[in-house]
C-alpha atoms as a PDB file:
ATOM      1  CA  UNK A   1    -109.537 108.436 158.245  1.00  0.00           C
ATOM      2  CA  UNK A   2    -113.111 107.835 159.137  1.00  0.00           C
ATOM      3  CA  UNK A   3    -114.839 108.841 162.044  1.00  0.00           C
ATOM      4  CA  UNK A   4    -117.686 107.731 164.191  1.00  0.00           C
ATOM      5  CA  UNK A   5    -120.958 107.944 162.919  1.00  0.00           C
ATOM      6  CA  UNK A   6    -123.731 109.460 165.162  1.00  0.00           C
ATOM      7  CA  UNK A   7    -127.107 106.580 164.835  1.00  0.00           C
ATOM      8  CA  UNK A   8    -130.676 107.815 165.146  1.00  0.00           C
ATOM      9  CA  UNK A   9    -132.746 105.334 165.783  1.00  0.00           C
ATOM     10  CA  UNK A  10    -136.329 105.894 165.408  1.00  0.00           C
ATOM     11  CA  UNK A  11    -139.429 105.472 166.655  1.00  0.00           C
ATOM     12  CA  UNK A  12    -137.390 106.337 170.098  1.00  0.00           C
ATOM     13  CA  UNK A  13    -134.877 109.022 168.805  1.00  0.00           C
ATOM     14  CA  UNK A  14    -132.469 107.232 170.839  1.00  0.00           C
ATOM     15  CA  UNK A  15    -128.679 108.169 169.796  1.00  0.00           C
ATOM     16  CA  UNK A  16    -125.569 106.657 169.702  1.00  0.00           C
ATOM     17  CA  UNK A  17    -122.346 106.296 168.415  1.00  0.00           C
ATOM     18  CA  UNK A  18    -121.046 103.566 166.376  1.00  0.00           C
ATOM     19  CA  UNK A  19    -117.209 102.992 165.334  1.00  0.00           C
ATOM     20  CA  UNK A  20    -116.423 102.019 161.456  1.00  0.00           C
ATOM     21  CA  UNK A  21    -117.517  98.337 161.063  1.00  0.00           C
ATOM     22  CA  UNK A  22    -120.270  98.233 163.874  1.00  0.00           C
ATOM     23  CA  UNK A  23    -122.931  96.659 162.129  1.00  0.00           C
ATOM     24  CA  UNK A  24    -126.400  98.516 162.611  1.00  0.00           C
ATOM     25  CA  UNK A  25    -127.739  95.188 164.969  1.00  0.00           C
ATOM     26  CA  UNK A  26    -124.871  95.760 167.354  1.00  0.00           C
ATOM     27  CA  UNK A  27    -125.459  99.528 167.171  1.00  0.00           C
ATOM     28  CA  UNK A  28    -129.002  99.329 167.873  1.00  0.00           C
ATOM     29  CA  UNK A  29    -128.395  96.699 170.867  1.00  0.00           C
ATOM     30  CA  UNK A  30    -125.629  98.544 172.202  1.00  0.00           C
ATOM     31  CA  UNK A  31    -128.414 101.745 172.805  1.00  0.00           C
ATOM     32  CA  UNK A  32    -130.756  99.421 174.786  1.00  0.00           C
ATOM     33  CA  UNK A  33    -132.991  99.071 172.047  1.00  0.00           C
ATOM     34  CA  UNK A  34    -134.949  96.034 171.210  1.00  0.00           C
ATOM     35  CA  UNK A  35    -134.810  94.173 167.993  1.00  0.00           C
ATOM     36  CA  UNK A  36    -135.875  90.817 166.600  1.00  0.00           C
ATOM     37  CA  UNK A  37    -132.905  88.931 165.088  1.00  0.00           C
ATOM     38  CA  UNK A  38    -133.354  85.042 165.607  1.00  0.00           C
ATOM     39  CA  UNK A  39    -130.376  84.013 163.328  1.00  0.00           C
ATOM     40  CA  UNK A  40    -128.003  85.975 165.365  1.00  0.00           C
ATOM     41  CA  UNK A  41    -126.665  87.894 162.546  1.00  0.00           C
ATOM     42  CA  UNK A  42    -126.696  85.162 159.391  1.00  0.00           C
ATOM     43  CA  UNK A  43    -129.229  87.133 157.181  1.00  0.00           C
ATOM     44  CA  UNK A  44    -131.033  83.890 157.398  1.00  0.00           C
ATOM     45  CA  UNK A  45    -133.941  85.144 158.872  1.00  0.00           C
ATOM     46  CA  UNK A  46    -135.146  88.705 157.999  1.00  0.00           C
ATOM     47  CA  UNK A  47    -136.221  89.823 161.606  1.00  0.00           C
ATOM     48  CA  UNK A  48    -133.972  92.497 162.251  1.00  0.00           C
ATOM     49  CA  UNK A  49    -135.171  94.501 158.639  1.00  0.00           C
ATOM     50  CA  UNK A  50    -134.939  98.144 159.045  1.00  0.00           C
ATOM     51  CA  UNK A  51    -135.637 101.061 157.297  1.00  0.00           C
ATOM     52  CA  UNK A  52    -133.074 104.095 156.516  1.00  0.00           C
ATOM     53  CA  UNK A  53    -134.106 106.943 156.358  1.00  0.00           C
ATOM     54  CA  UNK A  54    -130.898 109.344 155.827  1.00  0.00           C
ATOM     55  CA  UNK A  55    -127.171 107.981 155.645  1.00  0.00           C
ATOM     56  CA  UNK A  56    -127.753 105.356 153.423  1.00  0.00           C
ATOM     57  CA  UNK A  57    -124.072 106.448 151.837  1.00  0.00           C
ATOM     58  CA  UNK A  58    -122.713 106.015 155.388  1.00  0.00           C
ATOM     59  CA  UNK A  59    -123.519 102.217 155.299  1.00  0.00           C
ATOM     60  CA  UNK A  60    -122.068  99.120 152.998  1.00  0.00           C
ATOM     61  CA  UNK A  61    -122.931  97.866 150.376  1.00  0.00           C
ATOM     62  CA  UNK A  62    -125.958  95.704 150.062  1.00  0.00           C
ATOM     63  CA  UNK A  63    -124.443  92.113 150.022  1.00  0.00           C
ATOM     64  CA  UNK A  64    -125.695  89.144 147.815  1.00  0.00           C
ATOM     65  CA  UNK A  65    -126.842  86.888 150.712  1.00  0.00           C
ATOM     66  CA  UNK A  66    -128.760  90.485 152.164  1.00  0.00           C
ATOM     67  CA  UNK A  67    -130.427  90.996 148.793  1.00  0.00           C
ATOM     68  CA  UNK A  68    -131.664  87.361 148.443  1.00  0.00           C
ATOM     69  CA  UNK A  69    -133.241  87.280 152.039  1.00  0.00           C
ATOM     70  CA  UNK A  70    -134.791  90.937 151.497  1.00  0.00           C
ATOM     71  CA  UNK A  71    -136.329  89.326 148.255  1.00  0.00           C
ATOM     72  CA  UNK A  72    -138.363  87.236 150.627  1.00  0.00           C
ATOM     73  CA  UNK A  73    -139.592  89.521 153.346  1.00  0.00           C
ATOM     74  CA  UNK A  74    -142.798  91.433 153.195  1.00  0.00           C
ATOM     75  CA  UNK A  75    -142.678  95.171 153.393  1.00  0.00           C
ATOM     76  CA  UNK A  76    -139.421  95.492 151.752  1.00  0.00           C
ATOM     77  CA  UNK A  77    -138.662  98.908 150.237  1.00  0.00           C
ATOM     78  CA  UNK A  78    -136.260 100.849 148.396  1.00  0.00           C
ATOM     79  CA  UNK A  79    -134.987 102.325 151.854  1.00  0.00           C
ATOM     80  CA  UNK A  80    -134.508  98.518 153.619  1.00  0.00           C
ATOM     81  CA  UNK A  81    -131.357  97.057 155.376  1.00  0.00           C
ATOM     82  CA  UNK A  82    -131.080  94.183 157.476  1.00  0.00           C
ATOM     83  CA  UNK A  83    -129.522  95.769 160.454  1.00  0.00           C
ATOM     84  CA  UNK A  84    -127.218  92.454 160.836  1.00  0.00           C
ATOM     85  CA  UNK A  85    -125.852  92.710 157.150  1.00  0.00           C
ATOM     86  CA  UNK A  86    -125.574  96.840 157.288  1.00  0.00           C
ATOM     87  CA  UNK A  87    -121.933  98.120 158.429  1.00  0.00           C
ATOM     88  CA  UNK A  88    -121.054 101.284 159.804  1.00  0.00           C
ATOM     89  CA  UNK A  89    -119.072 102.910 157.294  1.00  0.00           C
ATOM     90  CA  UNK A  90    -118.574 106.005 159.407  1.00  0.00           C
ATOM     91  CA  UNK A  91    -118.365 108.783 156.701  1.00  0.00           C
ATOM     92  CA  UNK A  92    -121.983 109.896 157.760  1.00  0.00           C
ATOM     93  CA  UNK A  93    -124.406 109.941 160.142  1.00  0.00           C
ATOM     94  CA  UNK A  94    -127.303 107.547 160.164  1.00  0.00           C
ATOM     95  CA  UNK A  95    -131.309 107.449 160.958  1.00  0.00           C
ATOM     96  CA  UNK A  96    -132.536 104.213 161.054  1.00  0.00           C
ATOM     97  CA  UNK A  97    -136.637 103.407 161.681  1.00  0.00           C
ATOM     98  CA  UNK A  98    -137.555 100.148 163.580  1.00  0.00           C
ATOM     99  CA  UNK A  99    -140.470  98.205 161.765  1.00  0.00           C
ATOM    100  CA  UNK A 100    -143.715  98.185 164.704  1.00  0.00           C
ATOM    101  CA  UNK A 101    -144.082  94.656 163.378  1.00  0.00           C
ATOM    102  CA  UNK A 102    -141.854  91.439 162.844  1.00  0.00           C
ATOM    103  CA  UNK A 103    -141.370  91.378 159.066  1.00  0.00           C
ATOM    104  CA  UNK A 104    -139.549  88.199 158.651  1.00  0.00           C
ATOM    105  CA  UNK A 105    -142.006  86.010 160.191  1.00  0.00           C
END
């Protein structure tokens, strides 16, 4: 059975704990930390791209509807997630950095 996963997020080293299926948006919200995301979780829009740094295992699979938007946003790297596509797999604990600027635009 899984556990919680423990979710760095980074630049503010903010922690907090996310349940199996928490996506990394709601995780990130849920620690009073501000993100972009103007599709409200659609991968339509790009604005909540993220970058992880370690846990990458601990997180789903990249999706097809994921890949195609992070085909269009600038910045993207081997290490990027949209933090409304990425669920919380909970067999590892995650560090996530938040972009200083609003890559989906």
């Amino acid at each position: 059975m899984c556990q919680p996963a423990t979710v760095t997020i980074l630049p503010s080293g903010k922690t907090i704990v996310a349940a199996e299926g928490t996506t990394l948006l709601a995780a990130i919200l849920a620690a009073e930390v501000e993100l972009e995301h103007k599709c409200e979780g659609q991968a339509a829009c790009g604005t909540c791209h993220i970058f992880v740094q370690e846990g990458r295992r601990g997180l789903s699979k990249v999706g097809r509807e994921e890949n195609e938007k992070l085909d269009t946003v600038v910045g993207v790297g081997s290490k990027s997630r949209l933090a409304c596509q990425a669920k919380v797999l909970g067999t590892e604990n995650i560090k996530v950095e938040l972009l200083s600027f609003g890559s989906g635009r």
